[in-house]
PDB file of N, CA and C in Angstrom:
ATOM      1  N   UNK A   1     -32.962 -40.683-219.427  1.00  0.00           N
ATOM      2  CA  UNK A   1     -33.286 -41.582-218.338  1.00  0.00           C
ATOM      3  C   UNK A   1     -32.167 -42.583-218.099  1.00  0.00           C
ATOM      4  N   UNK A   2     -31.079 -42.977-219.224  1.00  0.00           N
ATOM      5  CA  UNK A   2     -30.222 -43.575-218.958  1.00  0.00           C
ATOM      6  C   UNK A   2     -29.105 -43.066-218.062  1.00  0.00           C
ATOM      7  N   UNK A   3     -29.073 -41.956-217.787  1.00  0.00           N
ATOM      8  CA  UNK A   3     -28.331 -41.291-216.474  1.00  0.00           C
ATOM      9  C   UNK A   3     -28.780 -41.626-214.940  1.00  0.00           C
ATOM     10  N   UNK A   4     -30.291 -41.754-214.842  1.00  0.00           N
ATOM     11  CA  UNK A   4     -30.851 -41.776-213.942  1.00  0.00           C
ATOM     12  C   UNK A   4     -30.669 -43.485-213.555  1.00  0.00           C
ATOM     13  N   UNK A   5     -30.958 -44.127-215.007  1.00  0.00           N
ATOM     14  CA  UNK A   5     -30.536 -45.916-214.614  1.00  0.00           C
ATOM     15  C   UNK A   5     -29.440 -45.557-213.880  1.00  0.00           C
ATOM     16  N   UNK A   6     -28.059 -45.559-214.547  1.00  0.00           N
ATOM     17  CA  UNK A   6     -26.974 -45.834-214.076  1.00  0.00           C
ATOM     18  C   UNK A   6     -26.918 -45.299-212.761  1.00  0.00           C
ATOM     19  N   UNK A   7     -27.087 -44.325-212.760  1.00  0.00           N
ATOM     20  CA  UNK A   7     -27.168 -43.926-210.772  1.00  0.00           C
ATOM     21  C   UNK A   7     -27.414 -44.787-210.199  1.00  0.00           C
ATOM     22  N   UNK A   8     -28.999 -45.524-210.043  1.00  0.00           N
ATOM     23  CA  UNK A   8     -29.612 -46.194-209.426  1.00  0.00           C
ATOM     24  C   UNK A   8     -29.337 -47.477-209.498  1.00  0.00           C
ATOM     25  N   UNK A   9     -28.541 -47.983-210.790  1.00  0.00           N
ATOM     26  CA  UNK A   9     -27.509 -49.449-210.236  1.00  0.00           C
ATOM     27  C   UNK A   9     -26.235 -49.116-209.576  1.00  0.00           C
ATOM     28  N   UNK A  10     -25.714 -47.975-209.856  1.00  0.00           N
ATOM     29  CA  UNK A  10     -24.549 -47.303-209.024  1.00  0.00           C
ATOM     30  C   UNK A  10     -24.496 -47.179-207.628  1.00  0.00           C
ATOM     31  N   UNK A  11     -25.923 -46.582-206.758  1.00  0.00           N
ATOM     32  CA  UNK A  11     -26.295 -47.319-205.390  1.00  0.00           C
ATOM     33  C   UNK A  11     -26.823 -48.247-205.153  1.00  0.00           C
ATOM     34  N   UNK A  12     -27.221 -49.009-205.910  1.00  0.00           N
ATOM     35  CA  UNK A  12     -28.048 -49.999-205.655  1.00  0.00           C
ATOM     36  C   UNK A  12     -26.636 -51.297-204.886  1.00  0.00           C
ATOM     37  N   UNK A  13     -25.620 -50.845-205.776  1.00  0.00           N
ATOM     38  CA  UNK A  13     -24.543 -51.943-206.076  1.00  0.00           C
ATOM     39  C   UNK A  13     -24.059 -51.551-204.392  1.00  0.00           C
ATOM     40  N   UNK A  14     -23.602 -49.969-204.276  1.00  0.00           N
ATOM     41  CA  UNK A  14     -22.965 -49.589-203.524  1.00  0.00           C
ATOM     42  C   UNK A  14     -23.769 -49.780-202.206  1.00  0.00           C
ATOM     43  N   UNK A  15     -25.004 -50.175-201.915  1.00  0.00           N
ATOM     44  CA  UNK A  15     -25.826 -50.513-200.587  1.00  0.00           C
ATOM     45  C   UNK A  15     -25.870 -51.968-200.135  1.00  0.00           C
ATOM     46  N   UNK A  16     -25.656 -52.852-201.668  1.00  0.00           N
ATOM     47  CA  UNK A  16     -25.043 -54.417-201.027  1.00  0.00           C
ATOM     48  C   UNK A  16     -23.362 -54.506-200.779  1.00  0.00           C
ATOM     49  N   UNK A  17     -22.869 -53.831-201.535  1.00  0.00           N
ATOM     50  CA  UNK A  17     -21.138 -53.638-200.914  1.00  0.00           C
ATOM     51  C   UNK A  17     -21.434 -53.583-199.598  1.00  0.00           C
ATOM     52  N   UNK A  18     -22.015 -52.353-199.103  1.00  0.00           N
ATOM     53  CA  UNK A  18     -21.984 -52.177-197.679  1.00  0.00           C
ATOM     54  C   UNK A  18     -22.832 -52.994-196.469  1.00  0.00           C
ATOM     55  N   UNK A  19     -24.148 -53.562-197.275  1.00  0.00           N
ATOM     56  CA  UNK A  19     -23.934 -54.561-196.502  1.00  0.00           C
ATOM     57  C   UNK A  19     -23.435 -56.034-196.267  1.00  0.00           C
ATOM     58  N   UNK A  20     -22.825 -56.029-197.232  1.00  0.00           N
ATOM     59  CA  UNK A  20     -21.485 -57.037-196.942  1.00  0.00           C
ATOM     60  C   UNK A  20     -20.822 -57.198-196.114  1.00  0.00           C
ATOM     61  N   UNK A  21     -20.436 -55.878-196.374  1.00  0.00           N
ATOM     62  CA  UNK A  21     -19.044 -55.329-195.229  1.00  0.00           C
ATOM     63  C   UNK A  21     -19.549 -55.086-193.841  1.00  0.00           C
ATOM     64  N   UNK A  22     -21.090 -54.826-193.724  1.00  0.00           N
ATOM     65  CA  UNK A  22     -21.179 -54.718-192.097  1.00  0.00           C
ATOM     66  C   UNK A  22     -21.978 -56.650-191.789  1.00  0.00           C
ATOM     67  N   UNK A  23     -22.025 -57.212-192.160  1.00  0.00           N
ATOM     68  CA  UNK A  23     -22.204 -58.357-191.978  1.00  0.00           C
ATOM     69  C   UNK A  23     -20.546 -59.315-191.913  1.00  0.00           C
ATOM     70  N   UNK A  24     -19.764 -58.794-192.611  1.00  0.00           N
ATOM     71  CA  UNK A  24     -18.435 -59.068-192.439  1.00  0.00           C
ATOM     72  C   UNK A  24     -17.982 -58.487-190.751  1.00  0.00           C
ATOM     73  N   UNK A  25     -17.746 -57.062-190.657  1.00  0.00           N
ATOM     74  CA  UNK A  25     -17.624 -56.958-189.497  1.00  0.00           C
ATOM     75  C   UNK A  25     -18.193 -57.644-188.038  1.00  0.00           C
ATOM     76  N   UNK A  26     -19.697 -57.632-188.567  1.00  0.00           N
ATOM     77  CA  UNK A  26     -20.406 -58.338-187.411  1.00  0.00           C
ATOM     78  C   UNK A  26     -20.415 -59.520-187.134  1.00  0.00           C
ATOM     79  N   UNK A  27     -19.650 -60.228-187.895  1.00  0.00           N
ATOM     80  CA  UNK A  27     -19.292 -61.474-187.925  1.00  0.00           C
ATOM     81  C   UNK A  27     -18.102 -62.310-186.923  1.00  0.00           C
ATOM     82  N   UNK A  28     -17.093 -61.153-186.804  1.00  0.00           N
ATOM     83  CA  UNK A  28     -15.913 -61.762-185.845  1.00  0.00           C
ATOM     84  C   UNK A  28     -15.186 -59.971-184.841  1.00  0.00           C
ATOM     85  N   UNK A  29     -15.959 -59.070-185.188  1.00  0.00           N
ATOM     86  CA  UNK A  29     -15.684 -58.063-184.534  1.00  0.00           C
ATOM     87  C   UNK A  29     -16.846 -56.790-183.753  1.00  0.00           C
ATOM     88  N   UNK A  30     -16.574 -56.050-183.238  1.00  0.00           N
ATOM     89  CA  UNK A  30     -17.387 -55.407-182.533  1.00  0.00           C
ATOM     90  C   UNK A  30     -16.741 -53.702-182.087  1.00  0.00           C
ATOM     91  N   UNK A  31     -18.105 -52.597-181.987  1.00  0.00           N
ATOM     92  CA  UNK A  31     -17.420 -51.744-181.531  1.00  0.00           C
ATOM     93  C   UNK A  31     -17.515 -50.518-182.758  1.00  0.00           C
ATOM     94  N   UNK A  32     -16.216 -49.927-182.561  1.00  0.00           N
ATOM     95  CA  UNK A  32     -16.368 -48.796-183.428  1.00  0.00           C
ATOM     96  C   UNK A  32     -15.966 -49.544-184.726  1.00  0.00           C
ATOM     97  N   UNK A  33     -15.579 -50.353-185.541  1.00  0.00           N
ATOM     98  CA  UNK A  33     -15.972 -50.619-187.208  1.00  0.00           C
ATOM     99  C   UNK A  33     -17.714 -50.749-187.742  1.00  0.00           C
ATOM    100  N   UNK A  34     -17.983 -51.436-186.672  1.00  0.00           N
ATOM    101  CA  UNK A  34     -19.274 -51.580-187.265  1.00  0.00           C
ATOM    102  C   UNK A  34     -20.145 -50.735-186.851  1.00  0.00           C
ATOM    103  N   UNK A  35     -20.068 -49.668-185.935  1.00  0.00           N
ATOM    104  CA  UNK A  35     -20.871 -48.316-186.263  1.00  0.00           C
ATOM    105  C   UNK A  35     -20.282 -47.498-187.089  1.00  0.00           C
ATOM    106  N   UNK A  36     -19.091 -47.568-187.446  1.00  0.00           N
ATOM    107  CA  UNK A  36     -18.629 -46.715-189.192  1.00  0.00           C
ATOM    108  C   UNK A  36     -19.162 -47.239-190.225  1.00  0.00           C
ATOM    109  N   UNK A  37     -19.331 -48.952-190.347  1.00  0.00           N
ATOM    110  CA  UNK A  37     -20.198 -49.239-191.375  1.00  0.00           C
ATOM    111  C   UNK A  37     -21.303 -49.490-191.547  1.00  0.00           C
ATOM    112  N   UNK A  38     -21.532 -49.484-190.361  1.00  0.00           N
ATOM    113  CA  UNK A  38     -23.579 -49.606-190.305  1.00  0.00           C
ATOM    114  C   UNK A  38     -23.785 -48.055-190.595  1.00  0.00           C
ATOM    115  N   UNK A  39     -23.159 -46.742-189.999  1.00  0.00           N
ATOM    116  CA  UNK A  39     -23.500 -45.690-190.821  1.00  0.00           C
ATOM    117  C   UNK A  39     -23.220 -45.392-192.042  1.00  0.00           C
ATOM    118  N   UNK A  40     -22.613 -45.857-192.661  1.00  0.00           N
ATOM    119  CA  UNK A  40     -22.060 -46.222-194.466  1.00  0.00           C
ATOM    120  C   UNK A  40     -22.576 -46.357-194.998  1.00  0.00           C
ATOM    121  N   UNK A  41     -23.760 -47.535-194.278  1.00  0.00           N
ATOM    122  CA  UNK A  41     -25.187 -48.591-195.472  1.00  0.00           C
ATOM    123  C   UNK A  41     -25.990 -47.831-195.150  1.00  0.00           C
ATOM    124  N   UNK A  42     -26.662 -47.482-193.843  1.00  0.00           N
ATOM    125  CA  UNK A  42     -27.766 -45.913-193.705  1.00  0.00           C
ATOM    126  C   UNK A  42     -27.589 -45.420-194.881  1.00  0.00           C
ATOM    127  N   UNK A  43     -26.415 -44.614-195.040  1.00  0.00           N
ATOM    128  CA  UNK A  43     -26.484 -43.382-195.868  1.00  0.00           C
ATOM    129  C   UNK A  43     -26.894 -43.860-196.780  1.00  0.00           C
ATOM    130  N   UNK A  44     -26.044 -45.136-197.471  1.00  0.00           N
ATOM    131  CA  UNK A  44     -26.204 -45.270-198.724  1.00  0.00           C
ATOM    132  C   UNK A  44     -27.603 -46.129-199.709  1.00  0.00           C
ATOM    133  N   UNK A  45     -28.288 -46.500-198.130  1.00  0.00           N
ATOM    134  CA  UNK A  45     -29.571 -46.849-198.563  1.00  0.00           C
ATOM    135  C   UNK A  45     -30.628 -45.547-198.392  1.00  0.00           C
ATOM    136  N   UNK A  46     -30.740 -44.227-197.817  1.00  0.00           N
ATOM    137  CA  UNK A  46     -31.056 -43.225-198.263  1.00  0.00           C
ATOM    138  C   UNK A  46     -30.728 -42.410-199.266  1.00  0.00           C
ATOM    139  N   UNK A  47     -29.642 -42.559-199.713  1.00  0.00           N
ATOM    140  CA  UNK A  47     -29.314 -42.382-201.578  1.00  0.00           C
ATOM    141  C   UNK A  47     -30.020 -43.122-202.411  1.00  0.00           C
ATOM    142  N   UNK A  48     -29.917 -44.218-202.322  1.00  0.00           N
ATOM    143  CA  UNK A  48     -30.953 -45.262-203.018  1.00  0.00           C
ATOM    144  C   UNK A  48     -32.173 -44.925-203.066  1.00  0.00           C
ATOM    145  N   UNK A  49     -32.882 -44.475-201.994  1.00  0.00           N
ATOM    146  CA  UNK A  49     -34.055 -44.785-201.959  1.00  0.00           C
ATOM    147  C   UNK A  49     -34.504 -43.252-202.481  1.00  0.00           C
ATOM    148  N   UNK A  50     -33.685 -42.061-202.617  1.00  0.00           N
ATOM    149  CA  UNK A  50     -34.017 -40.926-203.575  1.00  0.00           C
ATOM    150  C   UNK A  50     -33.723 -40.928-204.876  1.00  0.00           C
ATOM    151  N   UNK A  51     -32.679 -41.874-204.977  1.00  0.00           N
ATOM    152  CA  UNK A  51     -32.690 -41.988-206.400  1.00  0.00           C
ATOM    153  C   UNK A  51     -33.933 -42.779-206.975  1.00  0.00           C
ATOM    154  N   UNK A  52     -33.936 -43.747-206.160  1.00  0.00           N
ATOM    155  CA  UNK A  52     -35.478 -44.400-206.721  1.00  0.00           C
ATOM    156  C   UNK A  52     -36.576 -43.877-206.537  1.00  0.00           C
ATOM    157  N   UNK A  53     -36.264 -42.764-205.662  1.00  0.00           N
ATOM    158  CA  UNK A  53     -37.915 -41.625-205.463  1.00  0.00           C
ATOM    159  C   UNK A  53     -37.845 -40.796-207.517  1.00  0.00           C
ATOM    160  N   UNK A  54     -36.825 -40.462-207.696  1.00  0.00           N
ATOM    161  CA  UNK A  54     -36.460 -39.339-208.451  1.00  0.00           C
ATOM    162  C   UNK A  54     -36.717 -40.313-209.645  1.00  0.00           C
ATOM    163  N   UNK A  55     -36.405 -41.212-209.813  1.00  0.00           N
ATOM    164  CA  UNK A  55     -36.623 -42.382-211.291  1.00  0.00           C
ATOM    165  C   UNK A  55     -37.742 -42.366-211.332  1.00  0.00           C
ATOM    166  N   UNK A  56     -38.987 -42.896-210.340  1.00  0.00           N
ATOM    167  CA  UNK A  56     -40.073 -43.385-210.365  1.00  0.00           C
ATOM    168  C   UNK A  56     -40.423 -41.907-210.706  1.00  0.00           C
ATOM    169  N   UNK A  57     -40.241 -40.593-210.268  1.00  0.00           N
ATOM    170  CA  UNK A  57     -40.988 -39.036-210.561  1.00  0.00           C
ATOM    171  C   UNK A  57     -40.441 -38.709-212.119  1.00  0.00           C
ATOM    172  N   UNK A  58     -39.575 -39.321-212.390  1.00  0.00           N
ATOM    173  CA  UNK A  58     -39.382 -39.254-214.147  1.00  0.00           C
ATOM    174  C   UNK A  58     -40.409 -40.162-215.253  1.00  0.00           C
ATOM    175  N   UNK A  59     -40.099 -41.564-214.413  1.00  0.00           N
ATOM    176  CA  UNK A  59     -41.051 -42.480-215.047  1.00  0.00           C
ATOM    177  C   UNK A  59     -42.269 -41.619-215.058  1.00  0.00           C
ATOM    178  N   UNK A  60     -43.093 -41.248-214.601  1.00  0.00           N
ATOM    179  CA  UNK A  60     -44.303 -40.791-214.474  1.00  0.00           C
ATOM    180  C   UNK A  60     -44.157 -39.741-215.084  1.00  0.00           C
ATOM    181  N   UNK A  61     -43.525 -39.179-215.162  1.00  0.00           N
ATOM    182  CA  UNK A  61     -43.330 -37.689-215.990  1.00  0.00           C
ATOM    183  C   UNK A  61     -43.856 -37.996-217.383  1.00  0.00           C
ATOM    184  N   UNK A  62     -42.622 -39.153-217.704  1.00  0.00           N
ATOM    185  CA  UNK A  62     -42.706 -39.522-219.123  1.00  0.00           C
ATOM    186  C   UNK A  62     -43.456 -40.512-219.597  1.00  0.00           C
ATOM    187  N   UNK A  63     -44.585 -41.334-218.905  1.00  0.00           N
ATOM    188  CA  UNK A  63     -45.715 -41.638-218.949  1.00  0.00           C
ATOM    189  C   UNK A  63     -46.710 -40.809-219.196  1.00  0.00           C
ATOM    190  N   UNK A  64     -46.507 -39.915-218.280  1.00  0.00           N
ATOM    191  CA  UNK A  64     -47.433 -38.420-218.593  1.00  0.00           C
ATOM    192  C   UNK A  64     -47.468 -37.747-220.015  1.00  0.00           C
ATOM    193  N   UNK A  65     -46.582 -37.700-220.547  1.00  0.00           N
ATOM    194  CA  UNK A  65     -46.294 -36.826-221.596  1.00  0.00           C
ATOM    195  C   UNK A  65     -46.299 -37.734-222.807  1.00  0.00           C
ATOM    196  N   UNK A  66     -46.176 -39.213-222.754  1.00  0.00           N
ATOM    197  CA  UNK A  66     -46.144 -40.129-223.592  1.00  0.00           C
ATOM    198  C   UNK A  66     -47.127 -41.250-223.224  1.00  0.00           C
ATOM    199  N   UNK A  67     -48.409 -41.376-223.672  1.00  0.00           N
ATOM    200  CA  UNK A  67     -49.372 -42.262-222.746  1.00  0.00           C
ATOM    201  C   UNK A  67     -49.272 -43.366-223.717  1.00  0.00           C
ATOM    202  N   UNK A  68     -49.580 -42.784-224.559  1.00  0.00           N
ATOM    203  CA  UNK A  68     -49.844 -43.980-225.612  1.00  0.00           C
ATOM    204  C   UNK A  68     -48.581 -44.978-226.199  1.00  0.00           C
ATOM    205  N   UNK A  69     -47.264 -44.594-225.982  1.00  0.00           N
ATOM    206  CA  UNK A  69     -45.865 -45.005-225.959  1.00  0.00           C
ATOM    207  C   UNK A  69     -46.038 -45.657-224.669  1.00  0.00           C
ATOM    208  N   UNK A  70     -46.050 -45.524-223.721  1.00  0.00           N
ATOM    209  CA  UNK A  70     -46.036 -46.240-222.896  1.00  0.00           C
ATOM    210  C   UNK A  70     -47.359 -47.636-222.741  1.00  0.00           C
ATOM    211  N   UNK A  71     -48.451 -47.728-223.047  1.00  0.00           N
ATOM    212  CA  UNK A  71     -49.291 -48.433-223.656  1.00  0.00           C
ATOM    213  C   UNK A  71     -48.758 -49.062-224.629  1.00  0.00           C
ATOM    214  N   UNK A  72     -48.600 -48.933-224.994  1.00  0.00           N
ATOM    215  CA  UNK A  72     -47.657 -49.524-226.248  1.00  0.00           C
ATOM    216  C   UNK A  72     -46.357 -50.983-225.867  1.00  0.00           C
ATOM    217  N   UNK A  73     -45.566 -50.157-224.884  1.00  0.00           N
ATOM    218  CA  UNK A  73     -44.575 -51.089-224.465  1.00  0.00           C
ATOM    219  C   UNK A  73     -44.986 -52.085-223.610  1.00  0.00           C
ATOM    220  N   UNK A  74     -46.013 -51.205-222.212  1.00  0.00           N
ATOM    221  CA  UNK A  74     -46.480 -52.860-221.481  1.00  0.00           C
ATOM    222  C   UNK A  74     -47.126 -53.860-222.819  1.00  0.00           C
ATOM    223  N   UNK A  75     -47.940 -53.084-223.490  1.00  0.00           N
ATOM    224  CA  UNK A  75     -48.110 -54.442-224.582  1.00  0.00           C
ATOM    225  C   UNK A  75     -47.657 -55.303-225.197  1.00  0.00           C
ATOM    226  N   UNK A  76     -46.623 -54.632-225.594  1.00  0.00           N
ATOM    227  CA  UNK A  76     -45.397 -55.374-226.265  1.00  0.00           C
ATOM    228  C   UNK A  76     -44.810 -56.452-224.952  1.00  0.00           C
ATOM    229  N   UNK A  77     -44.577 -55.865-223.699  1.00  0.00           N
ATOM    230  CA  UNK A  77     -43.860 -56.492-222.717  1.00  0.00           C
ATOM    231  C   UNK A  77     -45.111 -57.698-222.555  1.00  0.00           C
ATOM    232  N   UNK A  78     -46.055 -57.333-222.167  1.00  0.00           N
ATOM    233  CA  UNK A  78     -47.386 -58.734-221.987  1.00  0.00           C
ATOM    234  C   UNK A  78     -47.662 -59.599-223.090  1.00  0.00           C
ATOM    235  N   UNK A  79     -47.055 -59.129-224.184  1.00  0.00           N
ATOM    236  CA  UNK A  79     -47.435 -60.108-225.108  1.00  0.00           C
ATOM    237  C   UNK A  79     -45.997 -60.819-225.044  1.00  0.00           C
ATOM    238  N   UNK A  80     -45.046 -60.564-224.941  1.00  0.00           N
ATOM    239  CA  UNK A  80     -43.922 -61.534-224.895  1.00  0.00           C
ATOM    240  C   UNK A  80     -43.680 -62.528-223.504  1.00  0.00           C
ATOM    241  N   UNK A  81     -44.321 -61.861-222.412  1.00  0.00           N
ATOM    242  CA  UNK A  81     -44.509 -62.318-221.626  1.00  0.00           C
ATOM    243  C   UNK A  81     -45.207 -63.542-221.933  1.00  0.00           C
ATOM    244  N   UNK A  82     -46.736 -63.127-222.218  1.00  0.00           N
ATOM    245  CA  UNK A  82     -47.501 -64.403-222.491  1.00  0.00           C
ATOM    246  C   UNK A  82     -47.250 -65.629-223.365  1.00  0.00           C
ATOM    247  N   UNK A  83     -46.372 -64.961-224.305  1.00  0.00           N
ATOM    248  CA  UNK A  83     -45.546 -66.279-225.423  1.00  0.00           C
ATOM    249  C   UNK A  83     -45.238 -66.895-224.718  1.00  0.00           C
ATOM    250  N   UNK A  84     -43.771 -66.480-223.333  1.00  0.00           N
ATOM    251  CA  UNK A  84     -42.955 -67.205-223.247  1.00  0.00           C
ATOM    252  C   UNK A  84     -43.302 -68.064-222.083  1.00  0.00           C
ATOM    253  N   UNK A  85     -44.563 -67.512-221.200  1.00  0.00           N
ATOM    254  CA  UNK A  85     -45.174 -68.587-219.752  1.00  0.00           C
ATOM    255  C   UNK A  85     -46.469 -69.607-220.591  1.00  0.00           C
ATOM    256  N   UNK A  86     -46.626 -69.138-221.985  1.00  0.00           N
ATOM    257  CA  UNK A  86     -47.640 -69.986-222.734  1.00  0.00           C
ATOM    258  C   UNK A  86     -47.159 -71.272-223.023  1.00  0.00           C
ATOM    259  N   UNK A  87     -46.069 -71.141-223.594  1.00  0.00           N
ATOM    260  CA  UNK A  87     -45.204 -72.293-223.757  1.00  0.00           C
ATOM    261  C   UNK A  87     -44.673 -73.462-222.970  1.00  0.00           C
ATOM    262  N   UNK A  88     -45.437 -75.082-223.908  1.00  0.00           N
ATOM    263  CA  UNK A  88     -45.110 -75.971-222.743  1.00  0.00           C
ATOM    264  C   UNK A  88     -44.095 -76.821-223.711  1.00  0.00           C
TER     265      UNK A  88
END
């Protein structure tokens, strides 16, 4: 699953680059740059959003196949949680 992370910060990163860059363009120019980079961030927010289809269909996979491991960790995660918003 650590393949599948790195992808998905790999576009994740690469869909705010781009919209950077078309908020840069749209900022002091017009025309054909910023329909090359407004189609740039399209794409690359439909990469994103299959990679995050394809993570979330693993997550569940391996929820599936591991129930009680996964029970396990939100617990662990809610109980540290609750320490640390318990605390005044």
């Amino acid at each position: 699953m650590d393949v599948t992370t790195d992808k998905l910060m790999h576009d994740l990163k690469a869909v705010v680059g781009d919209a950077e860059d078309l908020l840069k363009a749209t900022a002091d120019q017009g025309g054909e740059q910023i329909t090359r980079i407004r189609a740039r961030a399209e794409q690359s927010v439909r990469t994103a959003r299959a990679r995050m289809k394809d993570a979330g269909m693993e997550f569940d996979e391996q929820v599936r196949e591991h129930p009680w491991a996964a029970v396990g960790v939100a617990a662990g995660v809610g109980l540290v949680l609750g320490i640390l918003l318990g605390r005044k």
